[in-house]
Protein backbone atom coordinates (compact mmCIF):
# COMPACT_ATOMS: atom_id res chain seq x y z
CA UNK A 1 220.45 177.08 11.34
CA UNK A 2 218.03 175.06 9.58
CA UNK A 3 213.97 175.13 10.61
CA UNK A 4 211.71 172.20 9.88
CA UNK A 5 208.20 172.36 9.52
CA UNK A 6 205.63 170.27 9.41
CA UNK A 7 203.27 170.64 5.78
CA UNK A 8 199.95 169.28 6.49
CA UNK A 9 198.09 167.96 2.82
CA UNK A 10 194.67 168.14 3.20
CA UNK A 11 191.73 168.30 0.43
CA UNK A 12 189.66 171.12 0.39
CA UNK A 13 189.56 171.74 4.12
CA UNK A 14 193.40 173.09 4.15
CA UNK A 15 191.77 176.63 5.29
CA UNK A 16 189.50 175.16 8.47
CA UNK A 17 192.59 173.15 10.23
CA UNK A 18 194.98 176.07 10.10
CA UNK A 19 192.37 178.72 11.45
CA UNK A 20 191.87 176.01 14.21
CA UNK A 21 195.76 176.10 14.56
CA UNK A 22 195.79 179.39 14.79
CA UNK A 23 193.18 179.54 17.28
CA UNK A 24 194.97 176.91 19.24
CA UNK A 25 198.25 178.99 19.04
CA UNK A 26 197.84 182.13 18.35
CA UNK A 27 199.87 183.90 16.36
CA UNK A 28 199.61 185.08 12.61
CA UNK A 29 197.77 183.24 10.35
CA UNK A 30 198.63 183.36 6.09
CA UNK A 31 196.60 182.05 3.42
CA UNK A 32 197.09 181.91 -0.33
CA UNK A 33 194.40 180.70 -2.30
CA UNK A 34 194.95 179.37 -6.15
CA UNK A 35 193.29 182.54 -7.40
CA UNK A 36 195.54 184.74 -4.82
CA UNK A 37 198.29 183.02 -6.71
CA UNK A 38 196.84 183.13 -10.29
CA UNK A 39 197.41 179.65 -10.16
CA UNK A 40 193.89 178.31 -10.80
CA UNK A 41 193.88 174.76 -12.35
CA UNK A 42 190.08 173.67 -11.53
CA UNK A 43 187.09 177.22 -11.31
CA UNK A 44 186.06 174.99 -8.32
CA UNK A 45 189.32 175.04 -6.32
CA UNK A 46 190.08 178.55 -6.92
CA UNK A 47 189.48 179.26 -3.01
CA UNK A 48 191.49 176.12 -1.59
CA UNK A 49 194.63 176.93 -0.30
CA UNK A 50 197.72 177.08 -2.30
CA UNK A 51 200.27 178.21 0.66
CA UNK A 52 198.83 178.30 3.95
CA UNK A 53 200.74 179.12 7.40
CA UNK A 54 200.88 179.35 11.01
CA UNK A 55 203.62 181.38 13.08
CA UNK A 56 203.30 181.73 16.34
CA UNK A 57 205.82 183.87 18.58
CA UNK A 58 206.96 180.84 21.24
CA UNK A 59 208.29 179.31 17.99
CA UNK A 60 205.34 177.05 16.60
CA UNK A 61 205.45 176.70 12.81
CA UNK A 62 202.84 174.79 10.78
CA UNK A 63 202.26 174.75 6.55
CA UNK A 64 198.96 173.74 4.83
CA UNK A 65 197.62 173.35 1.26
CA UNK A 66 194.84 171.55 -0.38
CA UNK A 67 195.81 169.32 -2.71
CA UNK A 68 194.55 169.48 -6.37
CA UNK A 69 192.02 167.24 -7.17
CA UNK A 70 194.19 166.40 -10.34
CA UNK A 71 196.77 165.15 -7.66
CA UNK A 72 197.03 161.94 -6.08
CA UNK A 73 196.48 162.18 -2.49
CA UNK A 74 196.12 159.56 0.30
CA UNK A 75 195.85 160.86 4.00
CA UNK A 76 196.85 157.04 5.22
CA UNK A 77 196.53 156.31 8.76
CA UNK A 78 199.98 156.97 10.31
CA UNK A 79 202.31 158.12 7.31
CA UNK A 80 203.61 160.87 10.19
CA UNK A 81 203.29 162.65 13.78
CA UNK A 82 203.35 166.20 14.15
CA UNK A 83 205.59 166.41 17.47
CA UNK A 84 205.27 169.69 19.67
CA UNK A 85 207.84 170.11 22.33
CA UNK A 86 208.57 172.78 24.89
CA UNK A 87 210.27 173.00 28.08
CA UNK A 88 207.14 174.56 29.44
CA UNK A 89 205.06 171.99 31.25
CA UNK A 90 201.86 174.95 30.82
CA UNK A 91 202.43 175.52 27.49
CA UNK A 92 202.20 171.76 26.12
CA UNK A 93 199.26 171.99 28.46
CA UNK A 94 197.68 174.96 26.74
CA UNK A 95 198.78 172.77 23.35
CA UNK A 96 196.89 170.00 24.52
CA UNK A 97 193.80 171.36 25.70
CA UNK A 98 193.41 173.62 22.35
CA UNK A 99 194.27 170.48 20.25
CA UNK A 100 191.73 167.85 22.16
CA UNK A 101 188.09 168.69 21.29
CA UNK A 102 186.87 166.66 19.12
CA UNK A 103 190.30 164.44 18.68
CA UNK A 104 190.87 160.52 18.97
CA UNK A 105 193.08 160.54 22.26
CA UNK A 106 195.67 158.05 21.92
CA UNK A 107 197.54 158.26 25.03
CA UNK A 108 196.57 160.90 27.62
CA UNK A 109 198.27 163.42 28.71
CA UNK A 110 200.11 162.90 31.58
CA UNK A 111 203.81 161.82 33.28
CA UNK A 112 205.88 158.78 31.26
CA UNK A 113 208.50 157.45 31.88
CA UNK A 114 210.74 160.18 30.10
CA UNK A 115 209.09 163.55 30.86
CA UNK A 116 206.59 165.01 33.42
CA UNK A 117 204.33 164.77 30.54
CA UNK A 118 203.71 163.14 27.42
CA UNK A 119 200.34 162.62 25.15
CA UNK A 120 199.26 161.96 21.87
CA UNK A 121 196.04 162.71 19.54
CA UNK A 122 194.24 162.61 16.53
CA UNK A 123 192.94 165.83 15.91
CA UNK A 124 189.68 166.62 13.74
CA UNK A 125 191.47 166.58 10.64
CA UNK A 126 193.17 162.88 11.02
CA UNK A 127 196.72 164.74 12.09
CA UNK A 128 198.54 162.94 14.85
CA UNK A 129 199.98 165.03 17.26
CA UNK A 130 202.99 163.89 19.54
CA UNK A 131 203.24 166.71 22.77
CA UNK A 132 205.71 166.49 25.99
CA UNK A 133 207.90 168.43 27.52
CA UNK A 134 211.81 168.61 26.02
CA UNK A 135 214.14 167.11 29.57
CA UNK A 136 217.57 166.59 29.02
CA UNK A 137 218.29 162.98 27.79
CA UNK A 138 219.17 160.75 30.66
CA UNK A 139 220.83 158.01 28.23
């Protein structure tokens, strides 16, 4: 078996979005700062996060780090979704409503035309999330 997971770039605020992750989700939260690491480049990034990590028991897995300031980095607008499903109608609910404050809703959350529901957002830190819940394809 192979897991993917989504790593999030961020600069300098790597730390705030996963302890709102793990807020939304629950869980156990794991941060490694340059310093942690004896990895620092820049005195003023020694803090940032190096690794960062979110495991939750239902399965949710997210990975974090600031980017260097010696590093290119360019959030763009769309380069990716972070997609969240479950066969759980109440937990893409609970998802949802822990995601929402504060985010750009692009569509709502509610029943498409593939699933009894289906929603997307962009969350406080510019990440778009994709959430519905995971019916059989009907193809």
């Amino acid at each position: 078996m192979i897991n993917v997971t989504p790593h999030l770039n961020f600069r300098g605020n790597a730390r705030t979005a996963l302890e709102f992750y793990h807020g939304v989700v629950g869980g156990h939260l794991l941060v490694v700062t340059y310093e942690d690491a004896h990895n620092v480049q820049d005195p003023a990034e020694a803090n940032q996060v190096m690794f960062g990590q979110v495991t939750a028991p239902n399965g949710f897995r997210i990975m974090a780090y600031d980017v260097p300031t010696q590093l290119p980095w360019d959030q763009g607008q769309t380069a990716f979704f972070v997609s969240s499903r479950s066969s759980d109608p109440a937990e893409i609910q609970s998802l949802w409503n822990g995601l929402s404050p504060d985010a750009h809703i692009v569509q709502p959350l509610g029943p498409s035309g593939w699933t009894p529901l289906y929603g997307m957002l962009r969350d406080r830190f510019g990440i778009t999330w994709v959430l519905d819940v995971e019916v059989p394809y009907q193809g």
